[in-house]
Protein backbone atom coordinates (compact mmCIF):
# COMPACT_ATOMS: atom_id res chain seq x y z
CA UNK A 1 165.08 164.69 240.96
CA UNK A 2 164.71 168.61 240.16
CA UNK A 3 166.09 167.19 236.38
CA UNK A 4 163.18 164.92 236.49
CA UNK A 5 160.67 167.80 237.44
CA UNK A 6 162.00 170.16 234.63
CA UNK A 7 161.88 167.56 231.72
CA UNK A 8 158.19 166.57 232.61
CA UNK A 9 157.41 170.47 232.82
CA UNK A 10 158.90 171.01 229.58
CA UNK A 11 157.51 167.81 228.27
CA UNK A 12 153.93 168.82 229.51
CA UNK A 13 154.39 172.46 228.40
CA UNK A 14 155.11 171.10 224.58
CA UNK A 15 152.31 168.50 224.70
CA UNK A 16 149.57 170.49 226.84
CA UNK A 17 149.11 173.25 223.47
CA UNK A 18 149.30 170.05 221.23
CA UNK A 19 146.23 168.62 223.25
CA UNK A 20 144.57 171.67 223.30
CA UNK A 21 144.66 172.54 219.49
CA UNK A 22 143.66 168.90 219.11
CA UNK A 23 140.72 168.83 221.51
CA UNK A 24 139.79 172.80 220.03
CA UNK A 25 139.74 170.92 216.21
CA UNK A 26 137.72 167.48 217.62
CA UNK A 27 135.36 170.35 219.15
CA UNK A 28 134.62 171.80 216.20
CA UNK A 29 134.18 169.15 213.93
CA UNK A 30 131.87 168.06 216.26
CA UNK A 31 130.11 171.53 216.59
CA UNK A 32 129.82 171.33 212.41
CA UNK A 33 128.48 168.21 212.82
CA UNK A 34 126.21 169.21 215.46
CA UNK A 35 124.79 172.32 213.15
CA UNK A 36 124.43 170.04 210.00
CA UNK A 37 122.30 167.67 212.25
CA UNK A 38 120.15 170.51 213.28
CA UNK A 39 119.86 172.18 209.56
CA UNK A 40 118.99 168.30 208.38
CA UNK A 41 116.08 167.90 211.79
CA UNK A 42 114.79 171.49 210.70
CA UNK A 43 114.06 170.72 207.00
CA UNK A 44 112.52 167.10 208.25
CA UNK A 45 110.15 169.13 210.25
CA UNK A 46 109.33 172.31 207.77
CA UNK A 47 108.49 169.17 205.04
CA UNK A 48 106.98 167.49 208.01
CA UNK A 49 105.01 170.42 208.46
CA UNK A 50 104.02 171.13 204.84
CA UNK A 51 102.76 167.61 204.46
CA UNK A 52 100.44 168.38 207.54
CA UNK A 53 98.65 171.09 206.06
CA UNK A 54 98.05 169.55 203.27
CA UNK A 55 96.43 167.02 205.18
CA UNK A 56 94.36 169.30 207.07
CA UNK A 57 93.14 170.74 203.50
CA UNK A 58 92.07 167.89 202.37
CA UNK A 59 90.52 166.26 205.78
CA UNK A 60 88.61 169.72 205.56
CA UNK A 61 87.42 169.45 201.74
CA UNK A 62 86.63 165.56 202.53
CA UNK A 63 84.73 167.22 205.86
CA UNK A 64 82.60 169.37 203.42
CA UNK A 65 81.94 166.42 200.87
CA UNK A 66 79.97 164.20 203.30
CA UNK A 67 78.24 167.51 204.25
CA UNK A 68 77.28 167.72 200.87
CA UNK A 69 76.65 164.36 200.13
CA UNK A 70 74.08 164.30 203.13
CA UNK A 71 72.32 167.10 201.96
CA UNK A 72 71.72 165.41 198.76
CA UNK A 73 70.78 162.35 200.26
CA UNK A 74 68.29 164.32 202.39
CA UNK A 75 66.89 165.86 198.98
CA UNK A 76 67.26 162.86 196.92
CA UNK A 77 64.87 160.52 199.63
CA UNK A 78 62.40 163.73 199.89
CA UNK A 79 62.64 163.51 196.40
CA UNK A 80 62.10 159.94 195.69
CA UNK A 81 58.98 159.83 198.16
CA UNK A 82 57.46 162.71 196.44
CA UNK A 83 58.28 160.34 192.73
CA UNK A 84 56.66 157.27 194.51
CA UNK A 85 53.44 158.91 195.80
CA UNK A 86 52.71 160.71 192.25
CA UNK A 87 53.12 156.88 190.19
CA UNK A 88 50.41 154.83 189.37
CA UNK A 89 51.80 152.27 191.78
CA UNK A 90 51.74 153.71 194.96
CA UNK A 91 47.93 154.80 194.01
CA UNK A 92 46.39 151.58 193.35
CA UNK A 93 48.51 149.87 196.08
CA UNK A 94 46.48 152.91 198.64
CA UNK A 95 43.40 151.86 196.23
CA UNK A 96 44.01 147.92 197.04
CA UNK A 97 45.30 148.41 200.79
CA UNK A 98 42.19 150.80 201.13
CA UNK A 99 39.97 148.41 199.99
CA UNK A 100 41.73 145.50 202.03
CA UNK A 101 40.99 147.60 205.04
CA UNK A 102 37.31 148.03 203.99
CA UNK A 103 36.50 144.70 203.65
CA UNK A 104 38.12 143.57 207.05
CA UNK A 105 36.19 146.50 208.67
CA UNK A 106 32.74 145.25 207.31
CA UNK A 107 33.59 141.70 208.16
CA UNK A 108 34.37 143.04 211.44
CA UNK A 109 31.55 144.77 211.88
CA UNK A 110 29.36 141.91 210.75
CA UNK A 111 30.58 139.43 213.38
């Protein structure tokens, strides 16, 4: 029985430093593997990152478009009122609605 002790103590000294270098070697391959991953999640993100702001830019220069564009609308229908009112069109359409008016008021005031 002792015999039996020794050999597995002997056998177990031999294959405990064989396990050990061989779980130490699995550990770092997985530790490499581990950093790679990380180097690989941290460049997704920077480019994630970059693409982002660029995104924001333009959001902001598509922000200050429409502000633009509304302004000129603004302008443009001040504008086109002011066009309208100095034609010949919109003065004897006042000229025919005036006298419209007139003739209902009259007719009015006759009854």
């Amino acid at each position: 029985m002792q015999n039996v002790n020794i050999e597995y103590m002997l056998d177990m000294e031999e294959k405990v430093p064989r396990d050990l270098e061989k779980f130490e070697r699995c550990a770092a391959e997985k530790d490499h593997e581990n950093k790679k991953t990380v180097v690989d999640v941290q460049s997704l993100l920077d480019k994630a990152i970059v693409v982002s702001q660029k995104k924001d830019s333009e959001i902001t220069h598509l922000h200050e478009e429409v502000d633009q564009l509304h302004k000129k609308l603004e302008i443009a229908e001040d504008e086109a009122i002011a066009k309208y009112k100095m034609c010949d069109e919109y003065k004897s359409s006042l000229h025919m609605y005036g006298a419209e008016s007139l003739k209902a008021a009259i007719k009015m005031t006759k009854e």
